[in-house]
Protein backbone atom coordinates (compact mmCIF):
# COMPACT_ATOMS: atom_id res chain seq x y z
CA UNK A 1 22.44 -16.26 34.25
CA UNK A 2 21.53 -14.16 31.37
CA UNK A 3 18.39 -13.81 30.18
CA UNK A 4 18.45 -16.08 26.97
CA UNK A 5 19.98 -18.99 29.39
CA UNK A 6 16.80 -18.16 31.93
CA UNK A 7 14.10 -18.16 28.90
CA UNK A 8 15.74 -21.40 28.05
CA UNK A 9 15.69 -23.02 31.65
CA UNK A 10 12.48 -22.05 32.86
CA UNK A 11 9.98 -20.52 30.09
CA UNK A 12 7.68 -22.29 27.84
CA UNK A 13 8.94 -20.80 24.23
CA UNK A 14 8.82 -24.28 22.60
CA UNK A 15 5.99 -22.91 20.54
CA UNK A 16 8.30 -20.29 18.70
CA UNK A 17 9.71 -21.21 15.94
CA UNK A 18 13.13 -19.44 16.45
CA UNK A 19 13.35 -16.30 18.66
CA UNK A 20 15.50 -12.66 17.65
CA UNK A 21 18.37 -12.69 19.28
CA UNK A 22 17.85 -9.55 20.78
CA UNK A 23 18.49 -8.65 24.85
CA UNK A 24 16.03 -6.18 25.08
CA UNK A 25 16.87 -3.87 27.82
CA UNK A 26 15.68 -0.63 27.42
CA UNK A 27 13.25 1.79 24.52
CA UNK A 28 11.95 5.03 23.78
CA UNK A 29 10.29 5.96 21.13
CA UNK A 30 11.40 4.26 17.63
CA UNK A 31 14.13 3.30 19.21
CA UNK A 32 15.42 -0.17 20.75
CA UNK A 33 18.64 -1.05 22.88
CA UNK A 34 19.83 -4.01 23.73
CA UNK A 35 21.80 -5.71 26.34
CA UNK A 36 24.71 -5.14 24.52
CA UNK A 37 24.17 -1.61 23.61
CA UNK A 38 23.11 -2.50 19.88
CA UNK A 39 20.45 0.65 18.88
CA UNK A 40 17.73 -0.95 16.59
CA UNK A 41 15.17 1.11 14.59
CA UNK A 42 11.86 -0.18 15.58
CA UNK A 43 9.38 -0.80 12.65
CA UNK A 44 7.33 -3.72 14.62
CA UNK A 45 6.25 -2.27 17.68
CA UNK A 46 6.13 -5.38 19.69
CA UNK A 47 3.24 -6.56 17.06
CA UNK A 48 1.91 -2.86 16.37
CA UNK A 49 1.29 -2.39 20.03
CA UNK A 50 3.11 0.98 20.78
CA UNK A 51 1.57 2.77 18.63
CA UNK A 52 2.77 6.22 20.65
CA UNK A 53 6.30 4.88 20.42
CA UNK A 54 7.95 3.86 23.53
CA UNK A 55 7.79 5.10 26.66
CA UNK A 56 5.80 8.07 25.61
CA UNK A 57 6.41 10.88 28.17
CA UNK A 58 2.99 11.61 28.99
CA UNK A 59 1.57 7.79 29.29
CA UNK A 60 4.28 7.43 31.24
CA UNK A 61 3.16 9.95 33.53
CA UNK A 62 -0.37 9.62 33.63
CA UNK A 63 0.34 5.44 34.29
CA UNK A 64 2.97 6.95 37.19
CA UNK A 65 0.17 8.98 39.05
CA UNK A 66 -2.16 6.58 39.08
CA UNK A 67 -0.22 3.83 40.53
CA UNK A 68 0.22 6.52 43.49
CA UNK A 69 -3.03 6.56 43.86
CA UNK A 70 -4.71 3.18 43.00
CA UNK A 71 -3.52 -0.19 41.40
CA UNK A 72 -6.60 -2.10 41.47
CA UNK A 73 -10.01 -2.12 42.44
CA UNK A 74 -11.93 -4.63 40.04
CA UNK A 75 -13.82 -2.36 38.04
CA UNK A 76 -16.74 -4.78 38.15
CA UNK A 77 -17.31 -4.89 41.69
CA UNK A 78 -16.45 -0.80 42.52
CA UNK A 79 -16.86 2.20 40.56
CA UNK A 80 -13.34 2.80 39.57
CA UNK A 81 -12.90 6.48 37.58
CA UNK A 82 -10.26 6.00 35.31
CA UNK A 83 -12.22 3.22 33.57
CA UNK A 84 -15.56 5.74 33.49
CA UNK A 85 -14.11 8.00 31.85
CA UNK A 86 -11.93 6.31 29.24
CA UNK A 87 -15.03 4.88 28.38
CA UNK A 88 -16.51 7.82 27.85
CA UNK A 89 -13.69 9.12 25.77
CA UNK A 90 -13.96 5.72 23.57
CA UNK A 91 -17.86 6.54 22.92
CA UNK A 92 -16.59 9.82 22.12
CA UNK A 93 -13.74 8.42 19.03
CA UNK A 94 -15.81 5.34 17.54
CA UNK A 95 -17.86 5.95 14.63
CA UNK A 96 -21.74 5.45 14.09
CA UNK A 97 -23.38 4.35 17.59
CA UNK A 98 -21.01 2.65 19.59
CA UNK A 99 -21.13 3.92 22.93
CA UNK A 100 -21.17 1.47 25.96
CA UNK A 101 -17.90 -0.32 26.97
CA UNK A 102 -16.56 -3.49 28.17
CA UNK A 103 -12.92 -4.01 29.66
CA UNK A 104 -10.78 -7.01 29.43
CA UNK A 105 -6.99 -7.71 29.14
CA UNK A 106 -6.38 -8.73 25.77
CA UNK A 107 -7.66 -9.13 22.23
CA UNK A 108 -8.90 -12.54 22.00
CA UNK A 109 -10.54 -11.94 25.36
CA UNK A 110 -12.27 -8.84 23.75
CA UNK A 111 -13.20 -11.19 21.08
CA UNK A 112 -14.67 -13.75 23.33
CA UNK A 113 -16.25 -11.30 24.97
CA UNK A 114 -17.46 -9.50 21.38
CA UNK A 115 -18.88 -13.12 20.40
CA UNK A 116 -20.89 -13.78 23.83
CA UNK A 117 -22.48 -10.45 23.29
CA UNK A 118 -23.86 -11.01 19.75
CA UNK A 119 -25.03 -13.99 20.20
CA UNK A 120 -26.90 -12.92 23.69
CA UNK A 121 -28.33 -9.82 21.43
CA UNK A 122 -29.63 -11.99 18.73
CA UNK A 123 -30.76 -15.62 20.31
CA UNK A 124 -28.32 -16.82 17.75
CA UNK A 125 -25.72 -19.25 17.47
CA UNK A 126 -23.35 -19.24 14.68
CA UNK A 127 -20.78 -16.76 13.14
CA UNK A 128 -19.33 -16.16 9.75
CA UNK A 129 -15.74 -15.51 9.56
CA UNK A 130 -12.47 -15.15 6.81
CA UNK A 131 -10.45 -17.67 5.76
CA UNK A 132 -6.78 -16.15 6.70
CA UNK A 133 -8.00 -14.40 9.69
CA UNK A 134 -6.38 -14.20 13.13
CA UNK A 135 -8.22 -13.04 15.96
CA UNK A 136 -6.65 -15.04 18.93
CA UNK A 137 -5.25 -18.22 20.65
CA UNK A 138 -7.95 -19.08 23.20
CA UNK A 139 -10.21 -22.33 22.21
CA UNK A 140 -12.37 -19.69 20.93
CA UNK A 141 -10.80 -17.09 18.87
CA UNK A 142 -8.86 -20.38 17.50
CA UNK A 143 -12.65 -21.46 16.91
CA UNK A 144 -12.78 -18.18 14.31
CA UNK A 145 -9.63 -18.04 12.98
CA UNK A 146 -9.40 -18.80 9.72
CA UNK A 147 -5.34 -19.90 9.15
CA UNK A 148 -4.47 -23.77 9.26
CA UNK A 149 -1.38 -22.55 10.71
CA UNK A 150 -2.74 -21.26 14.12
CA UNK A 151 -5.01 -23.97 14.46
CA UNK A 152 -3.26 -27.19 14.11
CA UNK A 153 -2.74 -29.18 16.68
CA UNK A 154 -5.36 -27.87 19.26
CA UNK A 155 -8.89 -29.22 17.25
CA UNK A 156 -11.65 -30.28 17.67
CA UNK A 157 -12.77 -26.26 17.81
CA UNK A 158 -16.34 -24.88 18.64
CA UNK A 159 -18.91 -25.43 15.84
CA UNK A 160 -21.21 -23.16 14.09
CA UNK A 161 -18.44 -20.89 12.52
CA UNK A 162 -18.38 -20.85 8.42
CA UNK A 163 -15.97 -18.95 6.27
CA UNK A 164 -15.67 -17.23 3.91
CA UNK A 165 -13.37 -16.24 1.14
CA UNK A 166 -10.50 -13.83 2.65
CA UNK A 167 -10.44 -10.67 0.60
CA UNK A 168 -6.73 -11.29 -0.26
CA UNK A 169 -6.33 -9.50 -4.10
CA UNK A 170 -3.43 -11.01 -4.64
CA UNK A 171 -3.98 -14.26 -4.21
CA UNK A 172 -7.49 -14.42 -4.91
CA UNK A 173 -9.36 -17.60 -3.67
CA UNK A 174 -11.75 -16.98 -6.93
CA UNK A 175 -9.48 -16.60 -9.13
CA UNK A 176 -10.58 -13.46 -10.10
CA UNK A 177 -8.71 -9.79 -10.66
CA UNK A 178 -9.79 -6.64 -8.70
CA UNK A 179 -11.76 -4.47 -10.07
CA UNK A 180 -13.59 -6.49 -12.66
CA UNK A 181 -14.21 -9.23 -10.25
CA UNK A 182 -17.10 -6.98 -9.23
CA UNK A 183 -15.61 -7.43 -5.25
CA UNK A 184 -17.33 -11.13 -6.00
CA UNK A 185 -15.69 -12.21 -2.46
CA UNK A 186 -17.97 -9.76 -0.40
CA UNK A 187 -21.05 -11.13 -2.69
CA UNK A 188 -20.15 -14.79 -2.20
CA UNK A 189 -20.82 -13.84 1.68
CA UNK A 190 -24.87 -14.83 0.64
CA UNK A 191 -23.54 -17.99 -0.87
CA UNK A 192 -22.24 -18.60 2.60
CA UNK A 193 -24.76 -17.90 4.39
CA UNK A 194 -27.38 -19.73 2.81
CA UNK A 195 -24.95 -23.36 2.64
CA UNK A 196 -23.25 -23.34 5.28
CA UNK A 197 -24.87 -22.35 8.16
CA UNK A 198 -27.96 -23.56 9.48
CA UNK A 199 -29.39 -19.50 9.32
CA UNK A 200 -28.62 -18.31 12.83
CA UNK A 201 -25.64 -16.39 12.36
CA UNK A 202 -25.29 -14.11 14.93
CA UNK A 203 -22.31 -12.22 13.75
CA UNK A 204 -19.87 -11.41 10.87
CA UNK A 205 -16.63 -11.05 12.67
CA UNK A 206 -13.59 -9.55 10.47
CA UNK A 207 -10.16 -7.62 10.32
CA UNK A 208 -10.85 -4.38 8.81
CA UNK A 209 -7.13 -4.86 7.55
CA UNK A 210 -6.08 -8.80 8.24
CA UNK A 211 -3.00 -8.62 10.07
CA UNK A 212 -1.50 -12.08 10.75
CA UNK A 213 -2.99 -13.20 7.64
CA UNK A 214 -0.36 -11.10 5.88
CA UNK A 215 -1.42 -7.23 6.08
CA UNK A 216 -4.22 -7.92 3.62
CA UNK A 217 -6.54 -5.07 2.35
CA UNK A 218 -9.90 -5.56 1.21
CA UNK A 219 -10.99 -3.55 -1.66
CA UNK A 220 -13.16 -0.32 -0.72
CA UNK A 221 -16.38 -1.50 -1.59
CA UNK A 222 -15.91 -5.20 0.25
CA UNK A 223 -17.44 -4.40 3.68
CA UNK A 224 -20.53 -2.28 3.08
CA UNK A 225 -21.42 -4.97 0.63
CA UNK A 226 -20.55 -7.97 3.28
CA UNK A 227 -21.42 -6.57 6.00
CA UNK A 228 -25.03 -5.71 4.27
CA UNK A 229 -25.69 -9.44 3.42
CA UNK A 230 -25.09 -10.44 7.08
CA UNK A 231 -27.16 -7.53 8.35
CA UNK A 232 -30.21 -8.43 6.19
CA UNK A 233 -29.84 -12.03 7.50
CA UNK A 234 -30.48 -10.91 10.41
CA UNK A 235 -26.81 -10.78 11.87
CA UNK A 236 -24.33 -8.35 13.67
CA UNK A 237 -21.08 -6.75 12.00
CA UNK A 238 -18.16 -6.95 14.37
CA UNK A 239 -14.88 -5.07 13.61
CA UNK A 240 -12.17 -6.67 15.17
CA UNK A 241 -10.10 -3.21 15.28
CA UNK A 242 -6.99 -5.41 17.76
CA UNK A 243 -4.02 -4.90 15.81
CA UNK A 244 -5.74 -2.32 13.11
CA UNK A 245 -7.17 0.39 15.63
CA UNK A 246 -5.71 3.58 17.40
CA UNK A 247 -4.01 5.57 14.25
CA UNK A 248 -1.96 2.01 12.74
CA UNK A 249 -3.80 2.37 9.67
CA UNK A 250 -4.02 6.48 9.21
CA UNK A 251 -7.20 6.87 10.85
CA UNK A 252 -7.87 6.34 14.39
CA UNK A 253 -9.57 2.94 13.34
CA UNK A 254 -9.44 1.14 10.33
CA UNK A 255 -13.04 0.77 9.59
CA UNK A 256 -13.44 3.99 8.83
CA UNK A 257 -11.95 3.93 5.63
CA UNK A 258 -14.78 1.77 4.83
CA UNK A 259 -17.69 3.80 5.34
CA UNK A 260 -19.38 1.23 7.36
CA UNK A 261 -20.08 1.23 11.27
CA UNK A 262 -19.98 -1.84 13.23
CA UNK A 263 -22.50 -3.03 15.70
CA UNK A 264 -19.43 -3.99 17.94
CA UNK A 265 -15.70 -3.63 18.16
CA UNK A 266 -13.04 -5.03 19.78
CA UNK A 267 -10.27 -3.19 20.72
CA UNK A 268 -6.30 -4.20 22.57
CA UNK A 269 -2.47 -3.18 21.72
CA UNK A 270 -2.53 0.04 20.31
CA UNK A 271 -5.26 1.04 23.36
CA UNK A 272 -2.56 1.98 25.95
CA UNK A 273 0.93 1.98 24.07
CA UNK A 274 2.01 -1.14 25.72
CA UNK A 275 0.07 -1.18 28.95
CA UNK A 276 -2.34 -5.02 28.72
CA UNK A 277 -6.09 -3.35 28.17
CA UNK A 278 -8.20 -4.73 25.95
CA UNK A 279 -11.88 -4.14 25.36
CA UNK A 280 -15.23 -3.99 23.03
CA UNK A 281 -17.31 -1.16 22.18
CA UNK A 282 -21.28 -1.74 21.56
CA UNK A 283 -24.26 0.00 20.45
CA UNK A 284 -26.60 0.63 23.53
CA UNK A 285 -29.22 -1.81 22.60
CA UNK A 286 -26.44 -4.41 22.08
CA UNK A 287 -24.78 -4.12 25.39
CA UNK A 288 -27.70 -4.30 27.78
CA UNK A 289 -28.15 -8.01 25.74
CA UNK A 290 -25.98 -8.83 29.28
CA UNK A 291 -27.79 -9.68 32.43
CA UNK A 292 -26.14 -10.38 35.64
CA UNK A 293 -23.80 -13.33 35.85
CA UNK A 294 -23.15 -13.35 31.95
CA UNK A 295 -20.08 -12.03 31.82
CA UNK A 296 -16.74 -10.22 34.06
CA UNK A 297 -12.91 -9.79 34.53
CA UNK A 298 -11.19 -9.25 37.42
CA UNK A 299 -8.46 -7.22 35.95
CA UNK A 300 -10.85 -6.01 33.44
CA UNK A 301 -10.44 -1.86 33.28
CA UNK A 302 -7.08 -1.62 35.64
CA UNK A 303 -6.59 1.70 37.03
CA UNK A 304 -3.48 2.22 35.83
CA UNK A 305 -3.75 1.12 32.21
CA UNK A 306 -7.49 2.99 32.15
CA UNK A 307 -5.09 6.02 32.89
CA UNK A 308 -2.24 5.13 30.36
CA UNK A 309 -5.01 4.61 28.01
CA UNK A 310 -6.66 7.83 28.40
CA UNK A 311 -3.36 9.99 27.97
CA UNK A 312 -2.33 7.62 24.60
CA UNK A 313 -5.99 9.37 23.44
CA UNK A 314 -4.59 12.98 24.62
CA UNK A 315 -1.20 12.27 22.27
CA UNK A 316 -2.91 10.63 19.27
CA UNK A 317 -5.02 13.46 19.03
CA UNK A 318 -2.23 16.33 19.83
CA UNK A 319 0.42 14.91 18.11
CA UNK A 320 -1.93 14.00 15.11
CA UNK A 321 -0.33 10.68 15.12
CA UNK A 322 -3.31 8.98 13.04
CA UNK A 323 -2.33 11.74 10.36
CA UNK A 324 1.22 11.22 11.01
CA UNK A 325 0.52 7.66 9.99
CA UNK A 326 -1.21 8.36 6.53
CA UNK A 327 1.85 10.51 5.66
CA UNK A 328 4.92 8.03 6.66
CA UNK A 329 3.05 5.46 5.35
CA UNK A 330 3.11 7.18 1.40
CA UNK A 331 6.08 8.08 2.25
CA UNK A 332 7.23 4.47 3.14
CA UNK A 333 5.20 2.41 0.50
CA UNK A 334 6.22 4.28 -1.96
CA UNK A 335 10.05 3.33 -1.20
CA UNK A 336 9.00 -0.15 -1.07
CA UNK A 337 7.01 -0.02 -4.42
CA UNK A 338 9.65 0.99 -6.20
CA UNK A 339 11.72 -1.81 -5.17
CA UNK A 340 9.05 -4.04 -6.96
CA UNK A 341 10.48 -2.91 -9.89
CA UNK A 342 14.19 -3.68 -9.84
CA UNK A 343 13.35 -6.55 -7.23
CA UNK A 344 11.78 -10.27 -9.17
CA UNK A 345 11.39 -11.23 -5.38
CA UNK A 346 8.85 -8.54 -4.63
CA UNK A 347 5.62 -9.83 -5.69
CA UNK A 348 3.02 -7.28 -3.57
CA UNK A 349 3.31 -4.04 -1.66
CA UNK A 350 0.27 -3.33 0.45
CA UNK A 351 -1.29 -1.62 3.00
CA UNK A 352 -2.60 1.34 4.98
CA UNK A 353 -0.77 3.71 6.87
CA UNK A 354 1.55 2.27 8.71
CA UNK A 355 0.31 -1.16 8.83
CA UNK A 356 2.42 -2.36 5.86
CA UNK A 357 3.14 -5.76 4.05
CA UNK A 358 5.56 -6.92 1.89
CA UNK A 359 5.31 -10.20 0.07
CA UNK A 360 7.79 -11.94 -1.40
CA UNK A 361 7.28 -14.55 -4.13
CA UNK A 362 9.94 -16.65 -5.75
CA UNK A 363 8.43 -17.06 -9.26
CA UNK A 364 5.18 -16.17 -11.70
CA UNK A 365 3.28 -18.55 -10.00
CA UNK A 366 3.85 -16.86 -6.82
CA UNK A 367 5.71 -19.74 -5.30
CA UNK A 368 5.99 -18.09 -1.48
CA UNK A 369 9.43 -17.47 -0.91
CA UNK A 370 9.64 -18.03 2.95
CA UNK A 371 13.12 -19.20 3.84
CA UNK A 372 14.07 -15.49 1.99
CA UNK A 373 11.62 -13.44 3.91
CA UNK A 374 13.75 -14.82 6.84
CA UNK A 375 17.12 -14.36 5.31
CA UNK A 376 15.58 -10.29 4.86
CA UNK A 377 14.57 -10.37 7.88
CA UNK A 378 17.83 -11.38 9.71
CA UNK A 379 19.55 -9.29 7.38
CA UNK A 380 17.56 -6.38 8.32
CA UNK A 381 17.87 -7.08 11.99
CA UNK A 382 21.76 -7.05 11.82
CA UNK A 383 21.84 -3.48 9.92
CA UNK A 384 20.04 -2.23 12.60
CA UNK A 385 16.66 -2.45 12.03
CA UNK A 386 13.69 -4.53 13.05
CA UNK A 387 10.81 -5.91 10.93
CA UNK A 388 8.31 -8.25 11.09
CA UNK A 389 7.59 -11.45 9.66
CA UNK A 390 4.24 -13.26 8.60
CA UNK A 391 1.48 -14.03 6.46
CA UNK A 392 -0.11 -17.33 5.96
CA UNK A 393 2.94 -18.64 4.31
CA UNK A 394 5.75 -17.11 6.06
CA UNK A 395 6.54 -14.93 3.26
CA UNK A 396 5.49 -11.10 4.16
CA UNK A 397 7.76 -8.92 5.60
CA UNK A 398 6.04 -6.54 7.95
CA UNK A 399 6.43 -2.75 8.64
CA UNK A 400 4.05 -1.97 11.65
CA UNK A 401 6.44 1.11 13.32
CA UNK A 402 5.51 3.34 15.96
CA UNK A 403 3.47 6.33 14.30
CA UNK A 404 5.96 8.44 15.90
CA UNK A 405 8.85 7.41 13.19
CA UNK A 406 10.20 10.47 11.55
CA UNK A 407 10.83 10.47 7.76
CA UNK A 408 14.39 10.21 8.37
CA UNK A 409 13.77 7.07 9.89
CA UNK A 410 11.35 5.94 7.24
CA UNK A 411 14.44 6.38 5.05
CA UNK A 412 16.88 4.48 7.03
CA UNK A 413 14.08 1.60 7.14
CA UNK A 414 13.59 1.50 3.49
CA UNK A 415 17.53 1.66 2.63
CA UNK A 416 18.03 -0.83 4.98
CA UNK A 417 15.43 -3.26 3.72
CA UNK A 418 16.27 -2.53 0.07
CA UNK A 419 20.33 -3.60 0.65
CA UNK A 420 18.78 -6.91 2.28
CA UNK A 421 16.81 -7.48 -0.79
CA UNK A 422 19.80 -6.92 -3.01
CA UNK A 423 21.55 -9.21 -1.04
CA UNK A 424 18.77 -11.99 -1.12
CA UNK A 425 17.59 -11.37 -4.33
């Protein structure tokens, strides 16, 4: 059987809406091929997870050596080096105090995990979170998430979680315009607080750039000022850094462009260019909040992602790939912008490096023109390239590409996506 007949047969996939009809059978780099031999330009990176590109030579080899040597160990029950010292090495590359390290397998379980600490830190209950957001599928990142779209279905979720107003510019949920709104959305964060929550919110938990929401970029100012409210209440600030982290955004985590360090941060995809590691990243005082019993993973800190991990830190910083990032990513959004000119369809081009959005609107009233993002999309896919898809409405096409794409490439991405538009639109 072939493998669309097998997925068919005996995988759940009755939770995706419609799949890309593309074999994958082999990558490297930017590059996909699929069973058929079709070469497709990359610009998703299997949800902005290898960040390195594909089958980076020296992950590759670092993962290979280690398997020789040791596959597992539970890192939680043996001292197991390769975990030691990547977390030594993360200590090392996030800003402000963040120093001791927890390994898991995944975002949401580094979000979990994220949660359980702040709330064991502070003898606190509740969290504040952003409409829009995305920060898993478990019963508890669900529990955060702040996107009727992820949610439905699953209810009731875990209580003590307010929102509040996304930081989305575009569509502003105050009906305001950037910047003589005065960034009211990070000041209506006190608003929040003091209604609705019972005042024992142990944590502000937020996308430094909202991904799944629809790439959306909060102004400069918006976190120092949020994150201050919270603080002064008496809460944490955790970065949810999942999709945003390890060079997507043009530094080696998103955050940074804000000026503001986080008490906590979670950390997955980009971590080991495709190897499953997640984890979160805590201030000293923070992380001994654990006592024995509170918390573990057996497959927590593998071996052999630990050591896939550590060499994706030796290339980001070699290759300069964070840098590499900032520069494609001018290079890239300015292609797109200009499209906003000759395209009615284009309503907003956004983003930060290489963590890029698209959104596509059918009228003044930004009416979200969905069923077109798809027609781009499939268009896209059939000249050869690959984009994503997303947003709280369907409508934002998303360029999240390995940081190793070449400006040729960039070029090839933006000519193909601007012939789709012409076709669409």
């Amino acid at each position: 059987m072939e493998a669309k007949e097998l997925y068919q047969r005996y995988l759940i996939t009755s939770m995706v809406a419609g799949f890309e009809p593309v074999v994958v059978e082999r990558a490297s780099g930017c590059m996909v091929v699929g069973a058929d031999g079709k070469e497709y330009l990359d610009c998703f990176s299997g949800i902005a997870t290898v960040n390195a590109g594909h089958g980076h030579p020296r992950v590759l080899a670092a993962a290979r050596e280690q398997m020789e040597r040791l596959v597992h160990c539970c890192t939680y029950v043996y001292y197991n080096p390769r975990a030691a010292e990547l977390a030594k090495r993360l200590a090392e590359a996030t800003p402000g105090a963040l120093q001791k390290t927890f390994f898991c397998n995944s975002g949401a379980e580094a979000i979990e995990g994220a949660v359980r600490l702040a709330k064991q830190f502070t003898k606190r209950r509740e969290l504040v979170c952003l409409t829009l957001s995305f920060h898993g599928r478990t019963a508890g990142t669900l529990s955060l998430t702040g996107n009727r779209g992820r949610k439905k279905g699953f209810g009731p979720y875990l209580s003590g979680v307010a929102f509040a107003p996304a930081p989305y510019c575009y569509r502003c949920p105050l009906k305001l315009s950037y910047p003589g709104c005065g960034v009211a959305c990070a000041d209506f964060m006190d608003h929040v607080l003091r209604y609705q929550t019972a005042g024992e919110v142990a944590a502000f938990v937020a996308e430094p750039v909202m991904g799944e929401g629809g790439i959306i970029v909060p102004p400069p100012e918006y976190f120092e000022r949020a994150a201050d409210i919270v603080r002064k209440d008496g809460g944490l600030f955790i970065a949810d850094e999942v999709q945003s982290g390890f060079g997507r955004t043009g530094q080696l985590f998103a955050i940074e462009h804000y000026g503001v360090e986080p008490d906590i941060m979670c950390m997955a995809k980009g971590i080991a260019d495709g190897f499953p590691l997640g984890a979160f990243i805590a201030r000293p005082d923070v992380a001994e909040a654990f006592t024995p019993g509170d918390h573990l993973s057996t497959f927590g800190g593998n071996p052999v992602c630990c050591a896939a991990a550590l060499a994706n830190l030796d290339v980001m910083r070699d290759e300069r790939l964070p840098e590499r990032a900032a520069e494609r990513g001018e290079q890239l959004m300015a292609r797109l912008a200009a499209l906003r000119e000759r395209h009615p369809l284009v309503g907003d081009v956004r983003g930060k490096g290489l963590m890029i959005g698209v959104e596509l609107v059918r009228d003044a009233a930004k009416t979200p023109a969905d069923t077109e993002a798809k027609e781009v999309r499939r268009l896209c896919r059939e000249a050869g390239v690959l984009v994503g898809l997303g947003g709280a409405f369907g409508n934002v096409i998303r360029f999240q590409p390995p940081l190793v794409i070449t400006p040729q490439q960039v070029d090839r991405a933006a000519d193909v996506f601007a012939e789709a538009m012409g076709k669409v639109g």
